[in-house]
C-alpha atoms as a PDB file:
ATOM      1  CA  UNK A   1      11.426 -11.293 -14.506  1.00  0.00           C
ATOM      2  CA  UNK A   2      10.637  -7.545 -13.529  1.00  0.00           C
ATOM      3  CA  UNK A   3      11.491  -6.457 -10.029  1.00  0.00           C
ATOM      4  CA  UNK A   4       9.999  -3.434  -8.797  1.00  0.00           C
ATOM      5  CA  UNK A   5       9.941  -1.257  -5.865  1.00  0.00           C
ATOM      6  CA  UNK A   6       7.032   0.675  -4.255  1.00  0.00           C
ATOM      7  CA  UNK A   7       6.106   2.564  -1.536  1.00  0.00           C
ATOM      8  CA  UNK A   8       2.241   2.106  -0.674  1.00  0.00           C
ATOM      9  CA  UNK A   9       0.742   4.944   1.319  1.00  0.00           C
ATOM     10  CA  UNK A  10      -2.234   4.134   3.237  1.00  0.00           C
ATOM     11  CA  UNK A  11      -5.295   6.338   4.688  1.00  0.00           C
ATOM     12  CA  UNK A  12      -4.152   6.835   8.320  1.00  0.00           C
ATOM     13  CA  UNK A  13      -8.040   6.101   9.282  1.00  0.00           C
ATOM     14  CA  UNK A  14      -7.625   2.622   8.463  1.00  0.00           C
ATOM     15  CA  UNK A  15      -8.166   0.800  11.751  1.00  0.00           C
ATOM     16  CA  UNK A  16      -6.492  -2.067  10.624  1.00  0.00           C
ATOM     17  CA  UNK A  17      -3.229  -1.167   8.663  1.00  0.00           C
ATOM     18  CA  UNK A  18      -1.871  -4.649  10.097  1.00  0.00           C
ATOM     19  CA  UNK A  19      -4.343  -6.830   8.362  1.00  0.00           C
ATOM     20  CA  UNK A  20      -2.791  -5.166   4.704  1.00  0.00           C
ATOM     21  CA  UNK A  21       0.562  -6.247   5.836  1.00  0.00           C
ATOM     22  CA  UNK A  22      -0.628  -9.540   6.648  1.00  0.00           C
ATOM     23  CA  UNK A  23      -2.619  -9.576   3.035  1.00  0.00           C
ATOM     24  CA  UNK A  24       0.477  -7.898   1.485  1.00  0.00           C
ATOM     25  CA  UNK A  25       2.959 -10.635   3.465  1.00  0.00           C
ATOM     26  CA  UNK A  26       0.643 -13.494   1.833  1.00  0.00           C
ATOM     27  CA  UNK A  27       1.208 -13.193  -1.709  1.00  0.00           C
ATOM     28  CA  UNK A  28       3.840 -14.572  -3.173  1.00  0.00           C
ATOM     29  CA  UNK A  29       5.263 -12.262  -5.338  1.00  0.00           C
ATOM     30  CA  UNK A  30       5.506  -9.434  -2.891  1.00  0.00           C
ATOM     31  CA  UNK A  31       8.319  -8.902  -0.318  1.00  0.00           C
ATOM     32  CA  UNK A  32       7.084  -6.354   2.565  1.00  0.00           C
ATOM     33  CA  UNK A  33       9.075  -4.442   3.894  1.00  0.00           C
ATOM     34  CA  UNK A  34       8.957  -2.516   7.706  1.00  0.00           C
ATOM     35  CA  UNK A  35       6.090   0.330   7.728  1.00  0.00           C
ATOM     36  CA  UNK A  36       7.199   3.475   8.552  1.00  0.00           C
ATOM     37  CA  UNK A  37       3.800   5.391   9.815  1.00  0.00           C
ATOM     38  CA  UNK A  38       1.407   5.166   6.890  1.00  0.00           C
ATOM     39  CA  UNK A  39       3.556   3.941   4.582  1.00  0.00           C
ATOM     40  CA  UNK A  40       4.383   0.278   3.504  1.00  0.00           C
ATOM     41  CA  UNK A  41       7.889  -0.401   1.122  1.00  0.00           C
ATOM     42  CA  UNK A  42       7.366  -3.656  -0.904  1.00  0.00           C
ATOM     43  CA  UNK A  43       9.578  -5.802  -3.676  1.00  0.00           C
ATOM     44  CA  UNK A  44       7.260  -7.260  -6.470  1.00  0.00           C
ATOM     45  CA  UNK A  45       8.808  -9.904  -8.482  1.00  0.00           C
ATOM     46  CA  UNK A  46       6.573  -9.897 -11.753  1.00  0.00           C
ATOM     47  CA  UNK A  47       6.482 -12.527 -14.344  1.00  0.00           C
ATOM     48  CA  UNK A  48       6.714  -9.438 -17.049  1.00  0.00           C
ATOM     49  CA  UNK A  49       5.602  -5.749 -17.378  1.00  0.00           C
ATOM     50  CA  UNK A  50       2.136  -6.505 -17.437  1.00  0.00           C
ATOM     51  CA  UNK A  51       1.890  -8.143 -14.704  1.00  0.00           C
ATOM     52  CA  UNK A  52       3.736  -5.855 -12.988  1.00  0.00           C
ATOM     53  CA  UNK A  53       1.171  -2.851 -13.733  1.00  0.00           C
ATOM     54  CA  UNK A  54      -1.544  -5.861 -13.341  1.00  0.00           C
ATOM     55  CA  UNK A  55      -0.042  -5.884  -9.366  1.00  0.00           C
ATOM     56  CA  UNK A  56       0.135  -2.261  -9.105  1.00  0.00           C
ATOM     57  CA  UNK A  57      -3.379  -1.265 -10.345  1.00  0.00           C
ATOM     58  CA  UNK A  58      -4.961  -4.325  -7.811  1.00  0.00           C
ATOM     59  CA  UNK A  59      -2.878  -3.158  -4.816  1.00  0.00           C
ATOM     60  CA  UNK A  60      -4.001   0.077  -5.328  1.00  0.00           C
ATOM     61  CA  UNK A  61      -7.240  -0.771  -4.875  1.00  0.00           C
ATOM     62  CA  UNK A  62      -6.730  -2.198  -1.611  1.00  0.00           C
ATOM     63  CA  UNK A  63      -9.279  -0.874   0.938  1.00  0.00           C
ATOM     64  CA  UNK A  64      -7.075   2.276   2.573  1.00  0.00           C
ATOM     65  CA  UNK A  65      -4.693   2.636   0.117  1.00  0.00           C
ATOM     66  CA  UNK A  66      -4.456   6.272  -1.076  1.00  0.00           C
ATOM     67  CA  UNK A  67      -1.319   5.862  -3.292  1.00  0.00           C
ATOM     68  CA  UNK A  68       0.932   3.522  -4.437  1.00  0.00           C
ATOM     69  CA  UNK A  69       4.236   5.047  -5.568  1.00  0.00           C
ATOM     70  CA  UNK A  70       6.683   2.981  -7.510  1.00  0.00           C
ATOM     71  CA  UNK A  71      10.289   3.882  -6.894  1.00  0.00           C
ATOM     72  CA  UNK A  72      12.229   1.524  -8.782  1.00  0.00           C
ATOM     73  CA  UNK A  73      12.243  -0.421 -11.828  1.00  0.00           C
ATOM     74  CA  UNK A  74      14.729  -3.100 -12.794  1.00  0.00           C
ATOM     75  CA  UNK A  75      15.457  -3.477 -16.864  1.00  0.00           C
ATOM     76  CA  UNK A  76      18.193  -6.066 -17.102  1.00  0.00           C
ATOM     77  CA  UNK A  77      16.510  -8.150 -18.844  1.00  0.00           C
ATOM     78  CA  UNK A  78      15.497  -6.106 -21.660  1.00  0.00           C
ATOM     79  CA  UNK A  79      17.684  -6.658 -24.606  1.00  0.00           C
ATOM     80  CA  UNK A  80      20.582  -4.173 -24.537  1.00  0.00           C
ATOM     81  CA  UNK A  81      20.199  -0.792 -27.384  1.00  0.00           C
ATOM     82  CA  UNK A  82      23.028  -1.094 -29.788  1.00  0.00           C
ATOM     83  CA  UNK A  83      25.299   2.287 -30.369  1.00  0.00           C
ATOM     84  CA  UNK A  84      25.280   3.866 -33.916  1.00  0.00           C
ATOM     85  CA  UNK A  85      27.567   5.637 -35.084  1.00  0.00           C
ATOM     86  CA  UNK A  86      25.649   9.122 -36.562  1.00  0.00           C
ATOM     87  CA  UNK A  87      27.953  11.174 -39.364  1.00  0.00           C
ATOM     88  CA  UNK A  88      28.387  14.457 -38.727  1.00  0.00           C
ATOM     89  CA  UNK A  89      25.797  17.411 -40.678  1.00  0.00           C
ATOM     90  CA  UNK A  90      28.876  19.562 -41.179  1.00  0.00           C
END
């Protein structure tokens, strides 16, 4: 599971930013969060990392969105990079 969080910025023409929150609120995955002016945080709960980008490339092609930004990534479920130890070129 990949958990992700973005900031959506939306064209502050659009008439109806309240019917993309209630699009946003509607699909499952997706956690919205309180819009602050023209921008809307969300949580997306992906199956893996393509469907993550898979979410991220539809919702930005919501009608009024100018950007989406993502700010945070969770990896722990990737499987954890083992130390080496590297000799010395001396």
């Amino acid at each position: 599971m990949k958990i992700s969080s973005m900031v959506i910025t939306l064209d502050d023409n659009v008439a109806e930013i309240s019917s993309i929150e209630e699009i946003l609120a509607e699909i499952s995955c997706i956690e919205v969060g309180q819009r602050h002016g023209c921008k809307i945080p969300i949580v997306l709960e992906a199956e893996d990392e393509s469907d993550s980008r898979d979410w991220f490339h539809r919702i930005s092609q919501f009608p009024g969105v100018l950007k989406v930004e993502v700010a945070f990534v969770s990896f722990e479920d990737l499987n954890p990079v083992e130390c080496q130890e590297v000799e010395s070129q001396e």
